[in-house]
Protein backbone atom coordinates (compact mmCIF):
# COMPACT_ATOMS: atom_id res chain seq x y z
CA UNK A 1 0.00 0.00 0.00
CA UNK A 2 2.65 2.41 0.86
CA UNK A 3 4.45 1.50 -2.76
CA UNK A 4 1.52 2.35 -4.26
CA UNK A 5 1.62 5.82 -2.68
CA UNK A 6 4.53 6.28 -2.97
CA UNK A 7 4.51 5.48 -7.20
CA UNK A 8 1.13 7.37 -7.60
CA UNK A 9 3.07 10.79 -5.74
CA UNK A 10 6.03 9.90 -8.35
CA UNK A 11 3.80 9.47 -11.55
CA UNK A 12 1.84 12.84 -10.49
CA UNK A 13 5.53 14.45 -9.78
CA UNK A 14 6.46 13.38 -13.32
CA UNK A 15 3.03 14.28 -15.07
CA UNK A 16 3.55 18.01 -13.39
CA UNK A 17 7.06 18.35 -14.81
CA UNK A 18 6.11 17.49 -17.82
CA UNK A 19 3.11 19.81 -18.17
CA UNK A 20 4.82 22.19 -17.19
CA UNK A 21 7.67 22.45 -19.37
CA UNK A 22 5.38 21.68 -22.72
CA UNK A 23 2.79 24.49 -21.27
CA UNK A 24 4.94 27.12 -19.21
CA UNK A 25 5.94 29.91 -21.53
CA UNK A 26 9.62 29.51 -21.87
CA UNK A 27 10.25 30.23 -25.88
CA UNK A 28 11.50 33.43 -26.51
CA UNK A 29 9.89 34.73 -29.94
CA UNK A 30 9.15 37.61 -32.12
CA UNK A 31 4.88 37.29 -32.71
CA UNK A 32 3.62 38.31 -35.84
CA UNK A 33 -0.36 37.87 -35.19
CA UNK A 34 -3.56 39.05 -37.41
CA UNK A 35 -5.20 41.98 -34.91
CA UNK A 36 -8.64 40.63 -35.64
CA UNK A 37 -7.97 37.13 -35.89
CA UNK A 38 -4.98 36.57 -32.89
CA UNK A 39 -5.33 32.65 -33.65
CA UNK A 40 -3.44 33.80 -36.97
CA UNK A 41 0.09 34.01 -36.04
CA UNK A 42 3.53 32.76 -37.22
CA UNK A 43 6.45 32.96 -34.45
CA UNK A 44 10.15 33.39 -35.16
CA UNK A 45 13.19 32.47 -32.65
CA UNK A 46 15.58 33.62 -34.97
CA UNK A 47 14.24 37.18 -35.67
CA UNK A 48 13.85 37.81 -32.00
CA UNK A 49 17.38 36.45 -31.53
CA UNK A 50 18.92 38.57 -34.82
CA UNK A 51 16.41 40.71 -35.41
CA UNK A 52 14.87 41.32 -38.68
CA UNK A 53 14.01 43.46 -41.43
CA UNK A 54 10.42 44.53 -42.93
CA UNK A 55 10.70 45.63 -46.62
CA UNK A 56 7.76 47.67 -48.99
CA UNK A 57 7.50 49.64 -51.89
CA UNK A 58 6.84 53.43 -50.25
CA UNK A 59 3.82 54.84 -51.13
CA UNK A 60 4.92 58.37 -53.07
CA UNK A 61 8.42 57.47 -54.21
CA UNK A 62 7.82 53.96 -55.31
CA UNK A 63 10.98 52.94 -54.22
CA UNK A 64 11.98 50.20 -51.74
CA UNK A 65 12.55 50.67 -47.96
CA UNK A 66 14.10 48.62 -45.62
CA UNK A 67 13.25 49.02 -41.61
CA UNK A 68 15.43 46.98 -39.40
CA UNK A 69 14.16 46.02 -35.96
CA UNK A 70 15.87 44.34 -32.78
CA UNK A 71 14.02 42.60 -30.09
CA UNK A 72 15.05 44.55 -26.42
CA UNK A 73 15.62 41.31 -24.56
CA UNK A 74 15.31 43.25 -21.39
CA UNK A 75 11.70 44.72 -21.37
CA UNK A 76 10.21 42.94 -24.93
CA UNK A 77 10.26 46.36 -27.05
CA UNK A 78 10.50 46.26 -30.29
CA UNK A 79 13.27 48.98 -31.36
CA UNK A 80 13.94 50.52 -35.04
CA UNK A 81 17.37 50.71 -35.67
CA UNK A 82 18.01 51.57 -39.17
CA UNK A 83 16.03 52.55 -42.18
CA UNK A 84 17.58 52.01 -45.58
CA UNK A 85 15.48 53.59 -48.98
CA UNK A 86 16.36 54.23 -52.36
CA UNK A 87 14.97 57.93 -52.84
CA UNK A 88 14.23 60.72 -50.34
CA UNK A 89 10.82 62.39 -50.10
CA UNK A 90 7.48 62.65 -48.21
CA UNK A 91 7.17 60.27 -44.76
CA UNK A 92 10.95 58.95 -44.86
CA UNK A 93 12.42 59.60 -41.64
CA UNK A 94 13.75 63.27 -40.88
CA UNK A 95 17.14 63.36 -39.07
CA UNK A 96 16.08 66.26 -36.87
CA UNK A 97 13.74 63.91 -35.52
CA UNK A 98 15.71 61.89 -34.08
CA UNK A 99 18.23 62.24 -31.26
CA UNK A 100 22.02 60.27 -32.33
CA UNK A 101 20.57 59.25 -35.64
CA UNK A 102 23.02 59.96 -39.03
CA UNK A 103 22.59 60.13 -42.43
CA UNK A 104 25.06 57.67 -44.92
CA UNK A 105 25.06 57.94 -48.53
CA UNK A 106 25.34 54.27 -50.33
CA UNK A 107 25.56 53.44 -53.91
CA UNK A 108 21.96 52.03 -53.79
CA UNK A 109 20.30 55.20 -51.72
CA UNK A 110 20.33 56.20 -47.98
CA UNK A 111 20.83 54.66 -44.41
CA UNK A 112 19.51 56.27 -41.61
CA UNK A 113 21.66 54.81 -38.63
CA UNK A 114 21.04 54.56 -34.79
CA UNK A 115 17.02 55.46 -35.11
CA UNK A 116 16.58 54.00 -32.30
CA UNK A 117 13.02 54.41 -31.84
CA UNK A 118 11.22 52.50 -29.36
CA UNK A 119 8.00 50.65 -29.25
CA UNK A 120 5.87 48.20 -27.42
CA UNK A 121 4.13 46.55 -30.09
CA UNK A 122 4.32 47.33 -33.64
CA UNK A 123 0.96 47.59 -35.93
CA UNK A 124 0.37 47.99 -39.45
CA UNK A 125 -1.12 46.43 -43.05
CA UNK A 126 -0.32 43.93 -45.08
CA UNK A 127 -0.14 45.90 -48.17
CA UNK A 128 -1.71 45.29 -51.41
CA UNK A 129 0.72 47.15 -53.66
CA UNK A 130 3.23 47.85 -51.42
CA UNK A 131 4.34 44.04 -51.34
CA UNK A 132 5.40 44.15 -47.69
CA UNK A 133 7.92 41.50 -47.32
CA UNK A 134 9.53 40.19 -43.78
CA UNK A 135 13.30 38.78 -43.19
CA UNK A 136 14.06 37.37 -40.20
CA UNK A 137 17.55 38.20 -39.74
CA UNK A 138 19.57 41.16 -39.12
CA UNK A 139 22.97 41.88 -40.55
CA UNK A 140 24.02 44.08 -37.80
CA UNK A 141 27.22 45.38 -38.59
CA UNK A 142 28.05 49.28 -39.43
CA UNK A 143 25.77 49.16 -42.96
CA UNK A 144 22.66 46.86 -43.24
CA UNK A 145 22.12 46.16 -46.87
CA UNK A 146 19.10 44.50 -48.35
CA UNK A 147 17.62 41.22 -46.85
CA UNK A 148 19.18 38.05 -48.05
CA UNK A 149 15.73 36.12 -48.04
CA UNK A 150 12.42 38.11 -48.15
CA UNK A 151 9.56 36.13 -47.38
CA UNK A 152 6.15 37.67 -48.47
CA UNK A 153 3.50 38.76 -45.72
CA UNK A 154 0.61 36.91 -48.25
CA UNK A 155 2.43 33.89 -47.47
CA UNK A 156 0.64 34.16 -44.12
CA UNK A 157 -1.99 36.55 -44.45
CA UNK A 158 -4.19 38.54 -46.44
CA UNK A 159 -3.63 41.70 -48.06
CA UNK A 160 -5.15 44.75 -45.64
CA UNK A 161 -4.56 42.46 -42.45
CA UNK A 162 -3.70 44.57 -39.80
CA UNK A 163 -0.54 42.75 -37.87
CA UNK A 164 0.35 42.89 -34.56
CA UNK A 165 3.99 42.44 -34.05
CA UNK A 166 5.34 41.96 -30.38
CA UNK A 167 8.63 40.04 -28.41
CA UNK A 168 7.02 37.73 -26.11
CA UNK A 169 7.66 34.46 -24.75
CA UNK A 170 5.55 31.48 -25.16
CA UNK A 171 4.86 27.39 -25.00
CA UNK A 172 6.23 24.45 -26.50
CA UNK A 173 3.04 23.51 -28.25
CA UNK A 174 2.20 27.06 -29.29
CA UNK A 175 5.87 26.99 -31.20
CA UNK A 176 5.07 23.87 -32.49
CA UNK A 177 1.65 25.24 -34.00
CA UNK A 178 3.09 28.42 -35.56
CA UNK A 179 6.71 28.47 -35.42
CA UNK A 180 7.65 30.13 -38.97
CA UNK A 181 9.61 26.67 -40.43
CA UNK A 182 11.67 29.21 -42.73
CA UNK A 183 13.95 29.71 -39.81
């Protein structure tokens, strides 16, 4: 009898562990997720790790722009580093507005360096002519250039989705589910 207690404590010891370690947020990730539809979401380990880059066709200039983003391990921020673009004009970043940030002049356009800007969460459209594209790494380095591997948002979702993108840490079987498998 005593055996028996004592096996049944082990097996519920055992079940607990392992419930907890497939259920306990432990996976650090950056969370892309539809705003209207959060069940819609693709994870990355790697771009919260390296960061990564989101890539469109701007609006007025038709040229392509390049915003690079790190994950702040510390608090879960999301912070814009750099911002490369091919031609200068209306809504491309001003340098005055932004404290430590510096202009370089590249073959293929502009780099706005040490941006800097800080945000909780990030929100905006999947584009239908703007082709918004994601990379999940970050060249880091003194010059970003263009993303080795861009990897359509309409691979995921549909055009004039409003995304939700956030650091956060989650489960085993939530990873499983929508970890992004282009890692």
């Amino acid at each position: 009898m005593k055996r028996r207690k004592i096996a049944y404590g082990v097996l519920v010891f055992i079940l607990l562990v392992i419930l907890y370690v497939i259920f306990f947020p432990r996976i650090s990730v950056l969370s892309i997720s539809n705003k209207k539809n959060p069940k819609q979401k693709i994870y990355s380990t790697q771009a919260y790790e390296a960061g990564f880059c989101i890539s469109y066709t701007h609006s007025v200039n038709k040229g392509r722009v390049h915003d690079y983003y790190e994950c702040d391990k510390a608090n879960g921020d999301l912070i814009l580093t750099n911002s490369h673009f091919v031609s200068y004009g209306a809504g491309m970043p001003e340098l005055e507005e932004t404290d430590g940030a510096s202009f370089v002049l590249l073959e293929n356009g502009y780099l706005m360096k040490n941006i800097n800007r800080r945000v909780p969460k990030l929100v905006m459209a999947v584009g239908v002519i703007a082709n918004h594209t994601f990379s999940p790494c970050y060249f880091g380095g003194e010059l970003p250039g263009e993303p080795l591997s861009e990897i359509p948002f309409t691979d995921f979702f549909e055009p004039q989705t409003s995304l939700i993108f956030e650091c956060k840490k989650i489960n085993y079987i939530d990873f499983m589910l929508y970890g992004l498998k282009r890692d």
